[in-house]
N, C-alpha and C. Protein backbone atom coordinates (compact mmCIF):
# COMPACT_ATOMS: atom_id res chain seq x y z
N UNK A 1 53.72 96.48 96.48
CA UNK A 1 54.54 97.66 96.67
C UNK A 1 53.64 98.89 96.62
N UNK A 2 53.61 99.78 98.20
CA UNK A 2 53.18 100.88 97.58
C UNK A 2 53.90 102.02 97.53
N UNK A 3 52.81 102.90 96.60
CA UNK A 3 53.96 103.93 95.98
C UNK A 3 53.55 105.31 96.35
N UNK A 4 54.22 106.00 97.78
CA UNK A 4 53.82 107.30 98.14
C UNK A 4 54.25 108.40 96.97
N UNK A 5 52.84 109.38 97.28
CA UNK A 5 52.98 110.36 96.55
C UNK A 5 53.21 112.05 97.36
N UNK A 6 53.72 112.98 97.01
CA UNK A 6 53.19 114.11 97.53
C UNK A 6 52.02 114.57 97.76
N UNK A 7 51.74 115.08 99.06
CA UNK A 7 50.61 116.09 99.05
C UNK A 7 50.72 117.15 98.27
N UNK A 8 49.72 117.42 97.29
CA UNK A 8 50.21 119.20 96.55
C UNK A 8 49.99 120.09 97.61
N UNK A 9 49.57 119.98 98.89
CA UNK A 9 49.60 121.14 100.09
C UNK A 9 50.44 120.48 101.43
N UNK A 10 51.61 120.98 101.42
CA UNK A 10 52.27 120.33 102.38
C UNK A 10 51.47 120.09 104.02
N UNK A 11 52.39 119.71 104.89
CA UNK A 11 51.67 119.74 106.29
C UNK A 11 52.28 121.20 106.91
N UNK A 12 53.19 121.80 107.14
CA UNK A 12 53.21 123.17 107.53
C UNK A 12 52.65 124.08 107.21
N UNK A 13 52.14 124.18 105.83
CA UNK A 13 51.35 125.25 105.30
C UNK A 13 50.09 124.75 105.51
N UNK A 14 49.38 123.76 105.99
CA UNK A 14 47.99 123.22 106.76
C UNK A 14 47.88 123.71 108.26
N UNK A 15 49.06 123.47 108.90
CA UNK A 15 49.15 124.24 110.25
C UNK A 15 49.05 125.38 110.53
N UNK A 16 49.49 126.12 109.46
CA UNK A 16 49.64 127.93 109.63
C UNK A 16 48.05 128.21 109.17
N UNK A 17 47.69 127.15 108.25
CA UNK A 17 46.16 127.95 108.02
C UNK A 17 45.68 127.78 109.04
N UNK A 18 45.45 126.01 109.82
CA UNK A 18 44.82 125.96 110.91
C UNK A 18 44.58 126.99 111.78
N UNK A 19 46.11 127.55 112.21
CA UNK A 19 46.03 128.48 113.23
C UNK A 19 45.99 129.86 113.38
N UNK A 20 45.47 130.30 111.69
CA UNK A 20 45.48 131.40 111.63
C UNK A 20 43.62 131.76 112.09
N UNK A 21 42.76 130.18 111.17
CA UNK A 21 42.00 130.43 111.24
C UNK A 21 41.24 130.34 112.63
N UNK A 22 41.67 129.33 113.50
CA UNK A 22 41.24 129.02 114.51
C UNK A 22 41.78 129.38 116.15
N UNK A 23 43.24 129.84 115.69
CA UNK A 23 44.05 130.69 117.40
C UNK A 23 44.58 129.32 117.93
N UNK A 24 44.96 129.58 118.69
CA UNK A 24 45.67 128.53 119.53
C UNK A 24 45.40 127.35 119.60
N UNK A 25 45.71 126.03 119.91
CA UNK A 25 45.05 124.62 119.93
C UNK A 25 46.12 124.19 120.66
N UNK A 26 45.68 123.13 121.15
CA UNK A 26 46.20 121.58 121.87
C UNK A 26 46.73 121.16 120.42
N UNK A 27 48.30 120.37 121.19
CA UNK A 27 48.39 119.35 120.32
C UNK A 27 47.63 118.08 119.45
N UNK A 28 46.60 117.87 120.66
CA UNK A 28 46.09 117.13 120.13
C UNK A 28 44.86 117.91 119.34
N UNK A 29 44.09 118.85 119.58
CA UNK A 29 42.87 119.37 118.41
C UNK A 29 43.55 119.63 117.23
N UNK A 30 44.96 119.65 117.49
CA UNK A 30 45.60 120.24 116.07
C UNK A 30 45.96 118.71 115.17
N UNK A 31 45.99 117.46 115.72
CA UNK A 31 46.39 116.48 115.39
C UNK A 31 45.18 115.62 114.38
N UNK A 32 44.01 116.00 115.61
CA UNK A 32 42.44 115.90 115.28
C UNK A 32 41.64 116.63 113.92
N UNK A 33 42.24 117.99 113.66
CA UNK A 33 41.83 118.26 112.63
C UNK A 33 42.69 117.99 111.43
N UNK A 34 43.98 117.87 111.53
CA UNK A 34 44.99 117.41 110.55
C UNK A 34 44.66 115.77 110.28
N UNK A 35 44.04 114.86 110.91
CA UNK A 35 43.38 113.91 110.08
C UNK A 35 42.48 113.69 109.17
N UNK A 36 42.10 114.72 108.96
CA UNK A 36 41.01 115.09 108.45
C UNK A 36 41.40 115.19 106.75
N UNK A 37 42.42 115.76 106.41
CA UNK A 37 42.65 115.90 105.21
C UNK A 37 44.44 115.13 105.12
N UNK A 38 44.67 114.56 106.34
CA UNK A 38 45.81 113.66 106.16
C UNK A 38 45.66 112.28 106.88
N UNK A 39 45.04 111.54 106.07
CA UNK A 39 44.96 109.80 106.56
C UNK A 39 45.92 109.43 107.30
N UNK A 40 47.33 109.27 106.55
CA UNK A 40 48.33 108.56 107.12
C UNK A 40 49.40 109.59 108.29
N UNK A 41 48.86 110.51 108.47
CA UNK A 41 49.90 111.04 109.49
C UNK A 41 49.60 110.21 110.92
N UNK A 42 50.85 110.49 111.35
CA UNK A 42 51.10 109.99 112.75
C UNK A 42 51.37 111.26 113.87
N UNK A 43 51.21 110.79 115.40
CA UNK A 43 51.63 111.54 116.04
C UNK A 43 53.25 112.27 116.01
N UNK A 44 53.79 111.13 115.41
CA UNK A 44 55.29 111.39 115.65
C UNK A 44 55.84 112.39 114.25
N UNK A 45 54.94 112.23 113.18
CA UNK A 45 55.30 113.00 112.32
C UNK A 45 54.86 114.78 112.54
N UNK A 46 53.49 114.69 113.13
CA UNK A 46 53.34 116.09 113.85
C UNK A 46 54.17 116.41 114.66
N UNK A 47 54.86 115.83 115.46
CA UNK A 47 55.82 116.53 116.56
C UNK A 47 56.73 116.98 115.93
N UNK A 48 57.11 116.47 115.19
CA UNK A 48 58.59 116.88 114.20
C UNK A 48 58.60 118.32 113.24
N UNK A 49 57.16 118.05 113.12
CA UNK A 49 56.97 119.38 111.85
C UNK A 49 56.62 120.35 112.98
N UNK A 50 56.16 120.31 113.88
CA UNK A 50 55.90 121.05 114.84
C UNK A 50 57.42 121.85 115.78
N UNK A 51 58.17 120.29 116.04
CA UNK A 51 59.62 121.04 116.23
C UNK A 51 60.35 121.98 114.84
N UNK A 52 60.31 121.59 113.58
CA UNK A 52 60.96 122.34 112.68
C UNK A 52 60.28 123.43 112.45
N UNK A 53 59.15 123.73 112.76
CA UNK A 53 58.37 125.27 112.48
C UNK A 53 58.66 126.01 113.90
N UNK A 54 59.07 125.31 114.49
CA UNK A 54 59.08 126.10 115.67
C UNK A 54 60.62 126.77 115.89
N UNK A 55 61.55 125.67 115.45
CA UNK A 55 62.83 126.13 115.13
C UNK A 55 63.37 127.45 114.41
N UNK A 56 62.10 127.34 113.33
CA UNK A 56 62.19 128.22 112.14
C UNK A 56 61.30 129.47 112.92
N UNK A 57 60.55 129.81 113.69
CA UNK A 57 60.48 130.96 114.44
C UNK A 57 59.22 131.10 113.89
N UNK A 58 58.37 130.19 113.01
CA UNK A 58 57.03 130.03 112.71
C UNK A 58 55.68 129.91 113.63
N UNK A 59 55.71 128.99 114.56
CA UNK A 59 55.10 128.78 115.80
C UNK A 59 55.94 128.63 117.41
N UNK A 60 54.69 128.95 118.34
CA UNK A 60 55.38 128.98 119.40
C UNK A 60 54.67 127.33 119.95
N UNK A 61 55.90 126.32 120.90
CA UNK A 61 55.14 125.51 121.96
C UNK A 61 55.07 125.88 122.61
N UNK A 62 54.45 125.58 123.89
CA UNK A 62 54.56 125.33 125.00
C UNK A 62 53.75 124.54 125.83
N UNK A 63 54.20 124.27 127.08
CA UNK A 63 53.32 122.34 127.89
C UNK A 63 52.33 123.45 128.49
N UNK A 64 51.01 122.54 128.35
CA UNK A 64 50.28 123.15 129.58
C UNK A 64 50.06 122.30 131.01
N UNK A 65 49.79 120.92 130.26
CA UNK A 65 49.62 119.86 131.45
C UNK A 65 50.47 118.80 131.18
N UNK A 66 50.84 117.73 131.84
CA UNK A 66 51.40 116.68 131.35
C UNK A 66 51.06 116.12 130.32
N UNK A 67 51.54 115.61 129.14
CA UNK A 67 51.09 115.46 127.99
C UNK A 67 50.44 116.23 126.78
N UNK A 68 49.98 117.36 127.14
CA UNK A 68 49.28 118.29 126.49
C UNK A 68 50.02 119.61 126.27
N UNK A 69 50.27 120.14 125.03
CA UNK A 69 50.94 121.40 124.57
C UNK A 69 49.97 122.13 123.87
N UNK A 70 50.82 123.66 124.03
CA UNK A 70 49.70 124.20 123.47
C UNK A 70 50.69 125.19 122.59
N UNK A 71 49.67 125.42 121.13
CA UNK A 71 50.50 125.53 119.50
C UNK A 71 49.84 126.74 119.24
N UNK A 72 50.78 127.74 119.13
CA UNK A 72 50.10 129.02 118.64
C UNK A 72 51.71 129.51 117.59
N UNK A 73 50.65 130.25 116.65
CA UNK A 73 51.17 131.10 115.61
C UNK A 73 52.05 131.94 115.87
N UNK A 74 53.06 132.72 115.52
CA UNK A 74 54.05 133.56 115.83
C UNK A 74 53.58 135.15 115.11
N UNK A 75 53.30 136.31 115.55
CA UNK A 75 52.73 137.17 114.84
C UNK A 75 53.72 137.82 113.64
N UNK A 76 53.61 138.19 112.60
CA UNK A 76 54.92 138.70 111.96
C UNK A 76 54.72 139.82 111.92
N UNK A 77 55.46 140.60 112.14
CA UNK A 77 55.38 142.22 112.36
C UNK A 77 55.81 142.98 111.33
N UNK A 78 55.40 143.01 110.26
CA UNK A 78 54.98 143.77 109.20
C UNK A 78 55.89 145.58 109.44
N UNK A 79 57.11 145.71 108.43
CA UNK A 79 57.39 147.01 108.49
C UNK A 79 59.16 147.22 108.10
């Protein structure tokens, strides 16, 4: 039996750093560097957190080519 634990840094708040630090990405460079400090994620779990931040008015999608999207930050306008 195994026994999942929490990340103490979720995966949305990994994305917003990603893309604060780095600007725009492919789904997939964004998938590529999120393995990095998350073993067990899947593609399908990025799409999802990707649809609920996007819902939430956090990030923007959009397709560029078949298969390929492209993930940018939403600016917050401060005032």
């Amino acid at each position: 039996m195994s026994i999942k634990t929490w990340k103490p840094h979720p995966l949305y708040t990994t994305i917003v750093e990603i893309l604060e630090r780095k600007g725009p990405l492919t789904d997939v460079e964004l998938y590529d560097l999120l393995k990095e400090s998350y073993e067990g994620i899947g593609f399908g779990n990025l799409n999802k957190t990707l649809m609920r931040m996007e819902i939430e008015g956090k990030i923007y999608v959009s397709a560029l080519t078949k298969g390929k999207r492209r993930v940018e930050l939403i600016e917050r306008k401060e005032g």
